[in-house]
Protein backbone atom coordinates (compact mmCIF):
# COMPACT_ATOMS: atom_id res chain seq x y z
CA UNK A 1 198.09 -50.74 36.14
CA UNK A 2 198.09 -54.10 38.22
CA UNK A 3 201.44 -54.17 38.65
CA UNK A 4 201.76 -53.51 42.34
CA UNK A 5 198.57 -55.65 43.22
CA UNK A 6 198.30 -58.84 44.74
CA UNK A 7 197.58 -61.51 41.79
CA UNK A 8 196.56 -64.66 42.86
CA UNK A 9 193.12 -66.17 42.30
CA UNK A 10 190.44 -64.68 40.12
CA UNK A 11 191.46 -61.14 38.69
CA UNK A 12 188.23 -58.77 37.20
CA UNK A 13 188.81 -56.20 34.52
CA UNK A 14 185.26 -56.04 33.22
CA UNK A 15 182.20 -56.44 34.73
CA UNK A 16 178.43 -54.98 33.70
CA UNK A 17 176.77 -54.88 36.75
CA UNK A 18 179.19 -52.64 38.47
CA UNK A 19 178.55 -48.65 39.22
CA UNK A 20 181.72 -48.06 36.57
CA UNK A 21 181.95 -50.76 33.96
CA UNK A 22 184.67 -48.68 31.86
CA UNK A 23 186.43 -47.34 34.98
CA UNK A 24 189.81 -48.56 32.78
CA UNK A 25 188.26 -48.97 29.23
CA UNK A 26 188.25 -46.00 26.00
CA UNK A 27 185.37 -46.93 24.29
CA UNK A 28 185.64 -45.76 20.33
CA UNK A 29 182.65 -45.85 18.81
CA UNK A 30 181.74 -44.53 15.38
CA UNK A 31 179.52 -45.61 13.12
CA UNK A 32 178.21 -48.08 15.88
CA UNK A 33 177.29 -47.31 19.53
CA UNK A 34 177.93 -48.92 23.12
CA UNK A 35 175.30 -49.14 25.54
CA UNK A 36 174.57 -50.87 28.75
CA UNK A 37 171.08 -53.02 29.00
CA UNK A 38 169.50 -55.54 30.35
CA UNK A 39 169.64 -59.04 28.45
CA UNK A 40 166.77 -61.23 28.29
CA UNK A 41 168.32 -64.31 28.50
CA UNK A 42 170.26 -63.75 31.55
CA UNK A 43 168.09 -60.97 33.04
CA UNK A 44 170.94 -58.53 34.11
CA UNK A 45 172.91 -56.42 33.01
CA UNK A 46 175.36 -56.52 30.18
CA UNK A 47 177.15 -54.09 27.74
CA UNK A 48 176.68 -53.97 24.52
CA UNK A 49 178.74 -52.67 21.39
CA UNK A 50 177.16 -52.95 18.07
CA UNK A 51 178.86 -50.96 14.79
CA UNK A 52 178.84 -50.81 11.01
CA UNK A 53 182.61 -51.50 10.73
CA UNK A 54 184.41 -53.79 12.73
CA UNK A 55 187.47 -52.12 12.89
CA UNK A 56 186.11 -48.66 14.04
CA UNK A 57 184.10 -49.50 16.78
CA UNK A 58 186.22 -51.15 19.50
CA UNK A 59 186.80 -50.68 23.46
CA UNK A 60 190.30 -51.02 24.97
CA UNK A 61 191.93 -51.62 27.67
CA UNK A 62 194.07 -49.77 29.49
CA UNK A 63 193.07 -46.10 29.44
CA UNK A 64 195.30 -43.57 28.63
CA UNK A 65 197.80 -42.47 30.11
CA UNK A 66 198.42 -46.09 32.02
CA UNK A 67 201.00 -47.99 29.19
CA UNK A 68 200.21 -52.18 30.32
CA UNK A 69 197.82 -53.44 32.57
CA UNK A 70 200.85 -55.61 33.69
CA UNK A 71 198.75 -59.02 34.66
CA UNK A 72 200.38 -62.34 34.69
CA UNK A 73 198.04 -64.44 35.69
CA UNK A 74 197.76 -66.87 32.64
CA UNK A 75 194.15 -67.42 32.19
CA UNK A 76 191.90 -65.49 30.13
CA UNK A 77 188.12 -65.81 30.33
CA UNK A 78 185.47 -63.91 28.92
CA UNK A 79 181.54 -64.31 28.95
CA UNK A 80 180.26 -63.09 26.07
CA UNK A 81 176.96 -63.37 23.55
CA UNK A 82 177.20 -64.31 19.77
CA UNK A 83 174.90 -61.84 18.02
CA UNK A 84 175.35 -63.78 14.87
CA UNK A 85 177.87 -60.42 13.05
CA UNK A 86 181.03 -59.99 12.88
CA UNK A 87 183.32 -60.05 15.89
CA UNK A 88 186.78 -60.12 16.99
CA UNK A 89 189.21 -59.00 19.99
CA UNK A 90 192.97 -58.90 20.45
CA UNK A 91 195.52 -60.10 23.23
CA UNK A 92 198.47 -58.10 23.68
CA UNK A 93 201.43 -59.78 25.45
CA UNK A 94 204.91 -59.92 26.71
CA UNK A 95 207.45 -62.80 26.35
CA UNK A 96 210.90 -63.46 28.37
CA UNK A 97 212.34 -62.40 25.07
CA UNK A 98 210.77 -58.63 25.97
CA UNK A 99 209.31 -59.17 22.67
CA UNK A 100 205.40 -58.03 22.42
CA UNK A 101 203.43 -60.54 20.66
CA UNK A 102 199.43 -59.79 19.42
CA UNK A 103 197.04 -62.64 19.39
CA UNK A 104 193.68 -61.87 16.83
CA UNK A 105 190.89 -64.07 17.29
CA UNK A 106 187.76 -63.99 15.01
CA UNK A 107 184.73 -65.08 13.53
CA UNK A 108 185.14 -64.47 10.37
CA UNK A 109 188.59 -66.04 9.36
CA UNK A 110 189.07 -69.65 8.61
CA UNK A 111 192.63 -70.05 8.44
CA UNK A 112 195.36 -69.57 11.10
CA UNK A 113 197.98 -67.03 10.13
CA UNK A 114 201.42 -66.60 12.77
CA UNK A 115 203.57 -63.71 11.92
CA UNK A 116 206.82 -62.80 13.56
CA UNK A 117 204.73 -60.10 16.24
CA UNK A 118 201.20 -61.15 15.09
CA UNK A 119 198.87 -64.34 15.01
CA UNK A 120 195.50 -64.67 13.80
CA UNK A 121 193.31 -67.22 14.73
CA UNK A 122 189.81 -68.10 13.87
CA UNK A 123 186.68 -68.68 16.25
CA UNK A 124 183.80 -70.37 16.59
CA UNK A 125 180.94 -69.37 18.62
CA UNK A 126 177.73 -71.44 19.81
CA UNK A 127 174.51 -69.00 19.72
CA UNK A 128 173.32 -67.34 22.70
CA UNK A 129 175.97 -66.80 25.54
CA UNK A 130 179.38 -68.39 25.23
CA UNK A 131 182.27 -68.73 27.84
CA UNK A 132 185.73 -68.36 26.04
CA UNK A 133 188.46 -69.85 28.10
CA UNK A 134 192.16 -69.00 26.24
CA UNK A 135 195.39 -70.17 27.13
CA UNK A 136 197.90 -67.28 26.78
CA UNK A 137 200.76 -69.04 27.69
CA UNK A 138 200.43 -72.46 25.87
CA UNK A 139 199.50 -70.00 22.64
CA UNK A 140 202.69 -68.14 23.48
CA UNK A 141 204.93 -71.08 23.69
CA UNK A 142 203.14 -72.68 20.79
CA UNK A 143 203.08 -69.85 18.29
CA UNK A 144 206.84 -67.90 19.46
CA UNK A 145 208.47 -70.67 21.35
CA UNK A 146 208.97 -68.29 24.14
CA UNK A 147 207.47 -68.20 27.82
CA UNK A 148 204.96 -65.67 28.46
CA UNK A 149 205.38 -63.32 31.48
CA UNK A 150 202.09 -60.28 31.40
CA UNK A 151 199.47 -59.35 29.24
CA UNK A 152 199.90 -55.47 28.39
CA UNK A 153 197.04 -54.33 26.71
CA UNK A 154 193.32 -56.41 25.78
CA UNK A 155 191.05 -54.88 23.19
CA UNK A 156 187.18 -55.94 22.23
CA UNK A 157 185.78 -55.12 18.52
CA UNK A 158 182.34 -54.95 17.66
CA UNK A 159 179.95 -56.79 17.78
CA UNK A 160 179.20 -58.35 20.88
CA UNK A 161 177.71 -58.36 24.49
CA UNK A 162 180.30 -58.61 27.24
CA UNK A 163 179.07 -59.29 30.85
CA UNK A 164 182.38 -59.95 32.51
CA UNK A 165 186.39 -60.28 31.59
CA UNK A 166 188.93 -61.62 34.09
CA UNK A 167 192.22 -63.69 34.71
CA UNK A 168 192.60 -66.42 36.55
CA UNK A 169 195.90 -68.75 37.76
CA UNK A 170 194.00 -71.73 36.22
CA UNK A 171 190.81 -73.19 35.45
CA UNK A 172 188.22 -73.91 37.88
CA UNK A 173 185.08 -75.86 37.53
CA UNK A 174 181.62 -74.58 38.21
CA UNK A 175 181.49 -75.46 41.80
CA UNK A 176 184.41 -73.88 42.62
CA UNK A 177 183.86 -70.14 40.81
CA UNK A 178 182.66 -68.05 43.18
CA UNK A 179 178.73 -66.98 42.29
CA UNK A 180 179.59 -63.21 40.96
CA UNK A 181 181.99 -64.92 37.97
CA UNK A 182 179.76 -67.46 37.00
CA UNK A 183 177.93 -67.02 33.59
CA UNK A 184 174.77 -68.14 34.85
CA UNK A 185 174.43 -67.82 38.90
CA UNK A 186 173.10 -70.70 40.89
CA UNK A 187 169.06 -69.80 42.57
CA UNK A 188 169.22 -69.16 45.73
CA UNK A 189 167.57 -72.27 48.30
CA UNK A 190 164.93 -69.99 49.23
CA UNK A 191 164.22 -68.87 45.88
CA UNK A 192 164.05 -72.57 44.77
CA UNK A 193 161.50 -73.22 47.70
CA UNK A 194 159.80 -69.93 46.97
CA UNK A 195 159.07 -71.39 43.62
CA UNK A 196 158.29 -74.98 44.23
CA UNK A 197 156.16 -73.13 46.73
CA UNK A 198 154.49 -71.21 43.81
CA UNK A 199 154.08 -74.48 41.12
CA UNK A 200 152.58 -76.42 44.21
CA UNK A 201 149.91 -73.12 44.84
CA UNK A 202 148.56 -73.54 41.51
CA UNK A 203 147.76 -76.92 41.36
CA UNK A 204 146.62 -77.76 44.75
CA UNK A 205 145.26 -75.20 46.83
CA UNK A 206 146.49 -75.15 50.32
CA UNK A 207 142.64 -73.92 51.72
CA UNK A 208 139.91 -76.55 50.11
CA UNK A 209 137.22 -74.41 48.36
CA UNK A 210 134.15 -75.06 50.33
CA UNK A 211 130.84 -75.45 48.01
CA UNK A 212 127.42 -76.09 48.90
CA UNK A 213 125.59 -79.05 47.01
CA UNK A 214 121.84 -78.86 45.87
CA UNK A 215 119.46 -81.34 47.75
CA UNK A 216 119.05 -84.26 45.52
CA UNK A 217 114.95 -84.58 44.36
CA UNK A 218 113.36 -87.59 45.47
CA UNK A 219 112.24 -88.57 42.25
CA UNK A 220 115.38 -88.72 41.22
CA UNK A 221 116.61 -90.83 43.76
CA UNK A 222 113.77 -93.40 43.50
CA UNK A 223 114.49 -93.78 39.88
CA UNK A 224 118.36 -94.24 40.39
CA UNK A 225 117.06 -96.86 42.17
CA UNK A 226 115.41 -98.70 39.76
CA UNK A 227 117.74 -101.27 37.62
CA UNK A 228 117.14 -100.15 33.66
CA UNK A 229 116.43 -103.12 31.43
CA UNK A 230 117.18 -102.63 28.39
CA UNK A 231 114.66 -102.79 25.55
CA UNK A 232 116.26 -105.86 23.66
CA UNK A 233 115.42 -107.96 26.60
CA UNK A 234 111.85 -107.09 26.79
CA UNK A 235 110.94 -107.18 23.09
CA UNK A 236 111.62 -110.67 21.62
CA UNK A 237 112.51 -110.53 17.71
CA UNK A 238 110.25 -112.17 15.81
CA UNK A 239 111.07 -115.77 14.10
CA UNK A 240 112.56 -115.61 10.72
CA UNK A 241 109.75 -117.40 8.18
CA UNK A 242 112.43 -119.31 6.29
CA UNK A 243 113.35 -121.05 8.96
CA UNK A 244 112.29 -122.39 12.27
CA UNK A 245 115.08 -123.16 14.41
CA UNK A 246 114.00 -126.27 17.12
CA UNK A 247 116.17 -126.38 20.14
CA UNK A 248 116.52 -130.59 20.96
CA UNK A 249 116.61 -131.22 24.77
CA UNK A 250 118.01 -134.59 25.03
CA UNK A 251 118.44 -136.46 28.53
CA UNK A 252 121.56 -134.83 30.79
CA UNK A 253 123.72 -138.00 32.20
CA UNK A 254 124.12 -137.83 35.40
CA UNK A 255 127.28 -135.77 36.20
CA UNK A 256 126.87 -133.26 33.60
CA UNK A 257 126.48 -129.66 34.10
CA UNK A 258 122.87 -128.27 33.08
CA UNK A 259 124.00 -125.31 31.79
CA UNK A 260 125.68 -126.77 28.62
CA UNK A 261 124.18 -125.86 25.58
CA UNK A 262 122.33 -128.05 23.01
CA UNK A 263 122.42 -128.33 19.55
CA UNK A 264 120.19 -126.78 17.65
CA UNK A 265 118.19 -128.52 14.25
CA UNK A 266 116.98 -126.56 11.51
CA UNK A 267 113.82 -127.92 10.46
CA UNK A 268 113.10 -127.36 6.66
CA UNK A 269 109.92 -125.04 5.78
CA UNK A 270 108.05 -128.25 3.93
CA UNK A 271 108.22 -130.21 6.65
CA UNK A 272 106.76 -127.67 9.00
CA UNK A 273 103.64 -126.93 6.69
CA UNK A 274 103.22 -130.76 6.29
CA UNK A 275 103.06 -130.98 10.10
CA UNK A 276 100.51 -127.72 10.26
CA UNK A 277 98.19 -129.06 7.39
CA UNK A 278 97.69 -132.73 9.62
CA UNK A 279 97.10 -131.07 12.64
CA UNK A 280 94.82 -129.25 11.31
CA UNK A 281 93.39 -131.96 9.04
CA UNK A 282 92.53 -134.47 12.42
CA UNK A 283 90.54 -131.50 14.18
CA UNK A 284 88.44 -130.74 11.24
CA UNK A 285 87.41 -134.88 11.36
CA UNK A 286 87.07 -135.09 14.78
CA UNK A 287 84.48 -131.84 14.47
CA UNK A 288 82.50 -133.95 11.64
CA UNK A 289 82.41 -136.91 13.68
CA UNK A 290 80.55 -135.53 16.37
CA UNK A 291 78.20 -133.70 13.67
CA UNK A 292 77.60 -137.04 11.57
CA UNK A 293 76.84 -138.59 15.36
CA UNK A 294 74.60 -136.17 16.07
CA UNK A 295 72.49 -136.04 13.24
CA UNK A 296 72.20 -139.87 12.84
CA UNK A 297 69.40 -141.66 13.71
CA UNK A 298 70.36 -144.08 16.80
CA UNK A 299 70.29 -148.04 15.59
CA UNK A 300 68.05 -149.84 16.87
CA UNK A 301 68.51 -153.44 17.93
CA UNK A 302 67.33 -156.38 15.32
CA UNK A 303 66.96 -153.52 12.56
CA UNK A 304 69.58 -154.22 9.06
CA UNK A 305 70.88 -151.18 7.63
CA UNK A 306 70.78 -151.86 3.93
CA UNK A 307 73.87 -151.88 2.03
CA UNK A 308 73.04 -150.52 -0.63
CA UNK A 309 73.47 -147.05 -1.57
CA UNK A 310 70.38 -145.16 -1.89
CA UNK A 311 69.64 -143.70 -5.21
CA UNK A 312 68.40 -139.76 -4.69
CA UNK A 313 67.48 -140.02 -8.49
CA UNK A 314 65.15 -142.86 -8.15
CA UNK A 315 61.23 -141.87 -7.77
């Protein structure tokens, strides 16, 4: 089929997006069924075939009547999505011995099996999209010992979704694939600005929102002015009755800041009541004093108060 074209570079066989994905494919389907959607992880388009049997549900390449697609680039690569079934595709090749050789890769095989025209070889695939890169003429050389010169026929087994198949002369890095055979494309630099653009439009608003504020009441303003005290400060807890707590102010040397605290000396409750009871004692004589003095008959001078006691009893 691609015998008489220029090979060199990147070579497509498959791709989902196109107007005619299976322009070169047979698609057998039974049991199963092949369809073309869009995938929500990438967001385009891929094709999808999904069976009961693994074996009976299958797309090939090349259609009939074309015998080989005749491509000798080296390079196989193939973006496809593990759907977490069964799945498996075959590599048909052609040595310098003329010999054609089949390579099997699948899932659902642990153990490598090389025959003298087949080879089976197990896969692993990561979830969600995968990028398989295989080496068809370091598996050739490995597995036959010969040199491998085209690949003649490529066939895909359910169950899978393909979004693009090609050869390449080597392997390039992600930089230098063109955009179209990348698994996931680069955003476009508007599209980037377009959405910084966007993130930036919902948290600041380019246009301030203007908004008219209610005259503040003057009441309000004269009592914003006013410093709150609080309520501790202006109430002073009353003295505990067990004890009376006398602050000692003693002399400040010269030198000495002010503002240093003193000691305070707990004065027992006896002593207190003891100090109360004299106080109040020395008034109540003082009082009687000037009674006694006032009731008294002044002395006169030359006059002798008698000693003696007067008896009240005596007639």
């Amino acid at each position: 089929m691609f015998r008489n074209s220029f090979q060199h570079g990147f070579l497509s066989v498959f791709t989902s997006g196109g107007s005619k994905p299976l322009g070169i494919w047979d698609v057998h389907a039974k049991n199963g069924h092949c369809r073309r959607l869009t995938d929500e992880d990438l967001r385009s388009l891929v094709f999808e075939l999904v069976g009961v049997n693994v074996a009976t549900t299958f797309m090939v390449a090349p259609c009939n009547p074309c015998p080989s697609l005749a491509i000798k680039l080296p390079f196989l690569v193939m973006h496809v999505k593990n759907l977490r079934k069964f799945f498996s595709f075959e590599v048909q090749v052609l040595d310098d011995r003329q010999s054609l050789r089949r390579f099997r890769f699948s899932n659902y095989q642990s153990g490598t099996r090389v025959d003298i025209f087949s080879s089976s070889m197990p896969m692993s695939l990561a979830p969600s999209w995968n990028e398989l890169q295989i080496n068809l003429a370091d598996f050739t050389r490995r597995a036959y010992g010969t040199n491998y010169v085209e690949t003649v026929r490529l066939q895909i087994h359910a169950n899978v979704r393909i979004k693009r198949i090609y050869f390449c002369d080597r392997l390039y890095t992600v930089e230098e694939l063109p955009s179209e055979f990348r698994l996931f494309p680069p955003v476009r630099p508007c599209r980037i600005a377009e959405m910084r653009a966007a993130a930036k439009h919902h948290k600041h608003p380019d246009e301030p929102i203007e908004m008219l504020r209610p005259p503040t009441p003057v009441e309000e303003v004269v009592a914003s002015n006013q410093v709150e005290v609080p309520a501790e400060t202006l109430v002073r807890p009353p003295t505990p009755v067990d004890e009376m707590v006398v602050s000692s102010q003693s002399e400040v040397p010269a030198g000495t800041s002010t503002n240093a605290e003193t000691p305070a000396t707990v004065v027992p409750m006896e002593t207190v009541n003891d100090t109360v009871q004299s106080v109040v004692h020395f008034e109540e004589t003082e009082d009687e004093k000037a009674e006694q003095t006032a009731d008294e008959p002044m002395e006169q001078p030359g006059q002798q108060v008698s000693e003696r006691p007067q008896n009240l009893n005596d007639n």
